[in-house]
C-alpha atoms as a PDB file:
ATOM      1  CA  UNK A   1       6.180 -13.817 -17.765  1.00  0.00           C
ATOM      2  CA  UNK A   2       5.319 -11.390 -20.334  1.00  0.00           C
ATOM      3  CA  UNK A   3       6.032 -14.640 -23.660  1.00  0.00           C
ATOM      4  CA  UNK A   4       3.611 -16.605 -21.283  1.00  0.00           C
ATOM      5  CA  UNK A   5       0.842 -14.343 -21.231  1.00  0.00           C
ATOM      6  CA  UNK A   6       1.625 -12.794 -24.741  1.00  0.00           C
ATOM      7  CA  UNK A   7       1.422 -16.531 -26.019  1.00  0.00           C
ATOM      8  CA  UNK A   8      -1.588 -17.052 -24.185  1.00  0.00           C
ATOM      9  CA  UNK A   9      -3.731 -14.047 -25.570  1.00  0.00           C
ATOM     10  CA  UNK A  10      -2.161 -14.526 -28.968  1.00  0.00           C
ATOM     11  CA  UNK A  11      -3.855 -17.721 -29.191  1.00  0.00           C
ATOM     12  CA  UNK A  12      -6.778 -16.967 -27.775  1.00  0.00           C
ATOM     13  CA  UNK A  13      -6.945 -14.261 -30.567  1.00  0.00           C
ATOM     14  CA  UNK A  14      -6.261 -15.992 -32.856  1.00  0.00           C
ATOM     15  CA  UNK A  15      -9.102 -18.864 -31.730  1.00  0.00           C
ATOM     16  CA  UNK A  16     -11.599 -16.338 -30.480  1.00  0.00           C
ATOM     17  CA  UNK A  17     -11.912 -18.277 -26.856  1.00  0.00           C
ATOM     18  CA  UNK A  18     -10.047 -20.067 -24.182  1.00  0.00           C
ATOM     19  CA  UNK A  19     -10.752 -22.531 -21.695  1.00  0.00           C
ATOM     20  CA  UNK A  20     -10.874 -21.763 -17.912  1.00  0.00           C
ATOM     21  CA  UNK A  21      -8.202 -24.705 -17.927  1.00  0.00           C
ATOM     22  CA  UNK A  22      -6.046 -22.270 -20.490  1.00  0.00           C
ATOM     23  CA  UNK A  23      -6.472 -19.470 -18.175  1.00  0.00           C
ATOM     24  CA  UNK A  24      -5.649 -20.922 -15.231  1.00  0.00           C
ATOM     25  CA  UNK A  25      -2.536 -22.565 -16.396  1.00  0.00           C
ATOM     26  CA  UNK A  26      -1.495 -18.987 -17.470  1.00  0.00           C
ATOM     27  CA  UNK A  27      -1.863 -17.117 -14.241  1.00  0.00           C
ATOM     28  CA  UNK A  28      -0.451 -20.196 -12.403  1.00  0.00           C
ATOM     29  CA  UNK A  29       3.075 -19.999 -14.208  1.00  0.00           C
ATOM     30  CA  UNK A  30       3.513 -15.917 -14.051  1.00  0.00           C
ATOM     31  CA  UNK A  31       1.947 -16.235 -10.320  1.00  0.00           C
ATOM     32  CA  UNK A  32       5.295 -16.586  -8.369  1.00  0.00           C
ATOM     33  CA  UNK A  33       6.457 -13.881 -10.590  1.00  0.00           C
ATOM     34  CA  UNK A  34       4.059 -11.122  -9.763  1.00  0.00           C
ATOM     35  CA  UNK A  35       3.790 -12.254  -6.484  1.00  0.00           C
ATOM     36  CA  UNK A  36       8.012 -11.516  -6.213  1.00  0.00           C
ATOM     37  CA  UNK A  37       7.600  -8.365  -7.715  1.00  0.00           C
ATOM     38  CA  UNK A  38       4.584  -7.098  -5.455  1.00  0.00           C
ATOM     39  CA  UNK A  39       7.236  -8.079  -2.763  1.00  0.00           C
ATOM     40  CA  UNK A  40      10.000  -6.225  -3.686  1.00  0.00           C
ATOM     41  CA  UNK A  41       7.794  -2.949  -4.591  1.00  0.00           C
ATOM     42  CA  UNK A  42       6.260  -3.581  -1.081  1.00  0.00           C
ATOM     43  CA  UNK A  43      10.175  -3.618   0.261  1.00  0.00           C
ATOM     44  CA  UNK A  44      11.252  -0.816  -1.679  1.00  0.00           C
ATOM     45  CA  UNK A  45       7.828   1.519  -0.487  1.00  0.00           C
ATOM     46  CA  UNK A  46       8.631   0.801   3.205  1.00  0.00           C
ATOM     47  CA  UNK A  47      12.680   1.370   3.114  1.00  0.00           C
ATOM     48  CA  UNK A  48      12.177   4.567   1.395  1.00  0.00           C
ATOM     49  CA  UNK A  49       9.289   5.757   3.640  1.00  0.00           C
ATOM     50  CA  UNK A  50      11.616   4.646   6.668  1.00  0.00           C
ATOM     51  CA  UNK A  51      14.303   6.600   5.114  1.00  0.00           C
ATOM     52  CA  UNK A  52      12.352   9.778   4.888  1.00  0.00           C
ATOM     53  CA  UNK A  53      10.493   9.822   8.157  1.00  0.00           C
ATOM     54  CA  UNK A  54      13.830   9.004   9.964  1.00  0.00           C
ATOM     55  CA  UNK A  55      15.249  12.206   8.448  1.00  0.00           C
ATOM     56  CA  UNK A  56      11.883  14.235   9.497  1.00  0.00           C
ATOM     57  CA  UNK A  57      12.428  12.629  12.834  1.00  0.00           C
ATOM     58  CA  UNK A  58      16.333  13.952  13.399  1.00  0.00           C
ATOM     59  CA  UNK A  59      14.654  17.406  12.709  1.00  0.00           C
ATOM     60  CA  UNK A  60      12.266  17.296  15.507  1.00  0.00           C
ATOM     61  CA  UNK A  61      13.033  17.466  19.262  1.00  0.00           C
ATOM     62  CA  UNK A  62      11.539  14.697  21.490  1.00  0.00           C
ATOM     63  CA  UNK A  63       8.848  17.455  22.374  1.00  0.00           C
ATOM     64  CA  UNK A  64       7.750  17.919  18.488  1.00  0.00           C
ATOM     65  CA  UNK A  65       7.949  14.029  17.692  1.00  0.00           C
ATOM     66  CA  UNK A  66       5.552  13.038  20.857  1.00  0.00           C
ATOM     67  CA  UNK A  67       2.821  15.137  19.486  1.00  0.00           C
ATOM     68  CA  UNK A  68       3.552  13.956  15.825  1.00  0.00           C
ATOM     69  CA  UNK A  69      -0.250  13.205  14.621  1.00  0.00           C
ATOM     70  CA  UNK A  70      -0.217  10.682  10.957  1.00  0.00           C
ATOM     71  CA  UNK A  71      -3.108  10.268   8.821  1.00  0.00           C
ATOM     72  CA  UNK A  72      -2.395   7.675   6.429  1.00  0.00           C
ATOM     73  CA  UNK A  73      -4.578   8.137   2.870  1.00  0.00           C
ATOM     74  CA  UNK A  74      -5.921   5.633   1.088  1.00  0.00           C
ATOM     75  CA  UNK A  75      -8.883   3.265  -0.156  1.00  0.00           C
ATOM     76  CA  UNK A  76     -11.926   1.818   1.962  1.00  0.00           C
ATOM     77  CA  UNK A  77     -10.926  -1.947   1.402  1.00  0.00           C
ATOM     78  CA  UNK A  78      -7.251  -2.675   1.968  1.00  0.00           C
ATOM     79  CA  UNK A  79      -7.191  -0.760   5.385  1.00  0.00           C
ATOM     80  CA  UNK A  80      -5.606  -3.922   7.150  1.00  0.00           C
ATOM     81  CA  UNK A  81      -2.782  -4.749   4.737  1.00  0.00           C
ATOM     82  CA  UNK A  82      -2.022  -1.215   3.857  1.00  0.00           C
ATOM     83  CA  UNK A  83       1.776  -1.187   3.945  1.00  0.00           C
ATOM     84  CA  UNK A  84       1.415   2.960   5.363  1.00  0.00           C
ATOM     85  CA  UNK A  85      -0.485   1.978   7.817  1.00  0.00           C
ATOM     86  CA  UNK A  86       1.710  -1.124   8.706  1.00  0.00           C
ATOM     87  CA  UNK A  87       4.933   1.283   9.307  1.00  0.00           C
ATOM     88  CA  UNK A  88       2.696   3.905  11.035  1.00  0.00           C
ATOM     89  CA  UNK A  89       1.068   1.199  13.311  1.00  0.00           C
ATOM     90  CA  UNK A  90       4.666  -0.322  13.663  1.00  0.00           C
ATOM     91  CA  UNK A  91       6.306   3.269  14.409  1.00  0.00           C
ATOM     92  CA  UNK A  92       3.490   4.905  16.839  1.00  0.00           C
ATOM     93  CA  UNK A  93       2.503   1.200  18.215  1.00  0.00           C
ATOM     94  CA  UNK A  94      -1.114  -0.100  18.352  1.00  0.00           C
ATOM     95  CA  UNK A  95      -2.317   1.928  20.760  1.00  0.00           C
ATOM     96  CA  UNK A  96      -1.669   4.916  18.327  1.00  0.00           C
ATOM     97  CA  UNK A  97      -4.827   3.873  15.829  1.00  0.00           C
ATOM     98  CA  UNK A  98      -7.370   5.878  16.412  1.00  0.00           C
ATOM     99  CA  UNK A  99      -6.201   8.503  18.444  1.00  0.00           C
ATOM    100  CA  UNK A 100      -2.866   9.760  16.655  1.00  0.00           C
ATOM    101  CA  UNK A 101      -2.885   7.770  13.638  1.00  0.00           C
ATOM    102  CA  UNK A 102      -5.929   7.722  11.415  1.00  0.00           C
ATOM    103  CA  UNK A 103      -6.764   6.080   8.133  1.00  0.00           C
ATOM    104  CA  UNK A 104      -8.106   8.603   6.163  1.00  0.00           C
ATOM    105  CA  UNK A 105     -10.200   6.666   3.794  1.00  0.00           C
ATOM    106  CA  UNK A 106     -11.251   7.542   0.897  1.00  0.00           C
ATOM    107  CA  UNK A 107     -10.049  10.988   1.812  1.00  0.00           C
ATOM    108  CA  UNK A 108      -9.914  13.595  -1.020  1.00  0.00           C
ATOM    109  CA  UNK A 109      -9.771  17.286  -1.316  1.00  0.00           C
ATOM    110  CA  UNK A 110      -8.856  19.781   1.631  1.00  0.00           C
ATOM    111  CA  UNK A 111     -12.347  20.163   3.561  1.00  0.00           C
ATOM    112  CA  UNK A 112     -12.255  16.234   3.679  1.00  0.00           C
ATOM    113  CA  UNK A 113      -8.601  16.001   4.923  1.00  0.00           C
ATOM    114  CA  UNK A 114      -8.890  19.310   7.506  1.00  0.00           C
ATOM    115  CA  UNK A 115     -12.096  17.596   8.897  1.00  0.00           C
ATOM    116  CA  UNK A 116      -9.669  14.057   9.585  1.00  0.00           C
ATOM    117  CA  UNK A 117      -6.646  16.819  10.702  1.00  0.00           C
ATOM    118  CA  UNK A 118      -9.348  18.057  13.516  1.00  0.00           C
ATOM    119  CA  UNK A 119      -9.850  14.562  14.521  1.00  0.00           C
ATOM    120  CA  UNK A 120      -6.182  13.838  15.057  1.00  0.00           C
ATOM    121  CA  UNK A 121      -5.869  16.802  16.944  1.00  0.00           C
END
């Protein structure tokens, strides 16, 4: 992947253009590659999330976990395939969005993320 796309700006470098054609044909042969390793980082994220709530979750009594609120953080556009919200929505179950699990988008600082806190509450 990386002699593809190496070989592909060192010639285009070295011409001082490319084709559309050129380009294409480079991001079609490291494609499957990226793609495989957006998958496995996707894998990794959710198994080690999974691992950590389940160990939060052995700490809690039934009584704790039932009133366990989750505001997932993150940017405006990729609400639907956030892998957070995915587990969350998995974990809590679809009737949980909205009421106990919020995306917090584009949440940053404390007033911003108390104000979404009040709201799961």
């Amino acid at each position: 992947m990386v002699e593809r796309m190496s070989g592909f700006m060192q010639r285009a470098l070295a011409y001082g253009d490319y084709t559309l054609d050129e380009l294409t044909s480079a991001a079609r042969d490291v494609a499957p590659y990226l793609l495989a390793s957006a998958t496995d980082a996707a894998k990794f994220q959710i198994d080690r999330m999974d691992e950590i709530v389940r160990q939060w979750r052995s700490e809690f009594s039934r009584a704790e976990w039932s009133r366990l609120r989750v505001i997932v953080l993150g940017p405006r556009m990729p609400r639907n395939g956030y892998v957070q919200l995915a587990y969350f929505r998995f974990l809590t179950g679809q009737e949980a969005v909205g009421r106990t699990l919020i995306y917090g988008e584009n949440i940053s600082g404390v007033v911003t993320l108390t104000s979404a806190l009040r709201q799961a509450v």
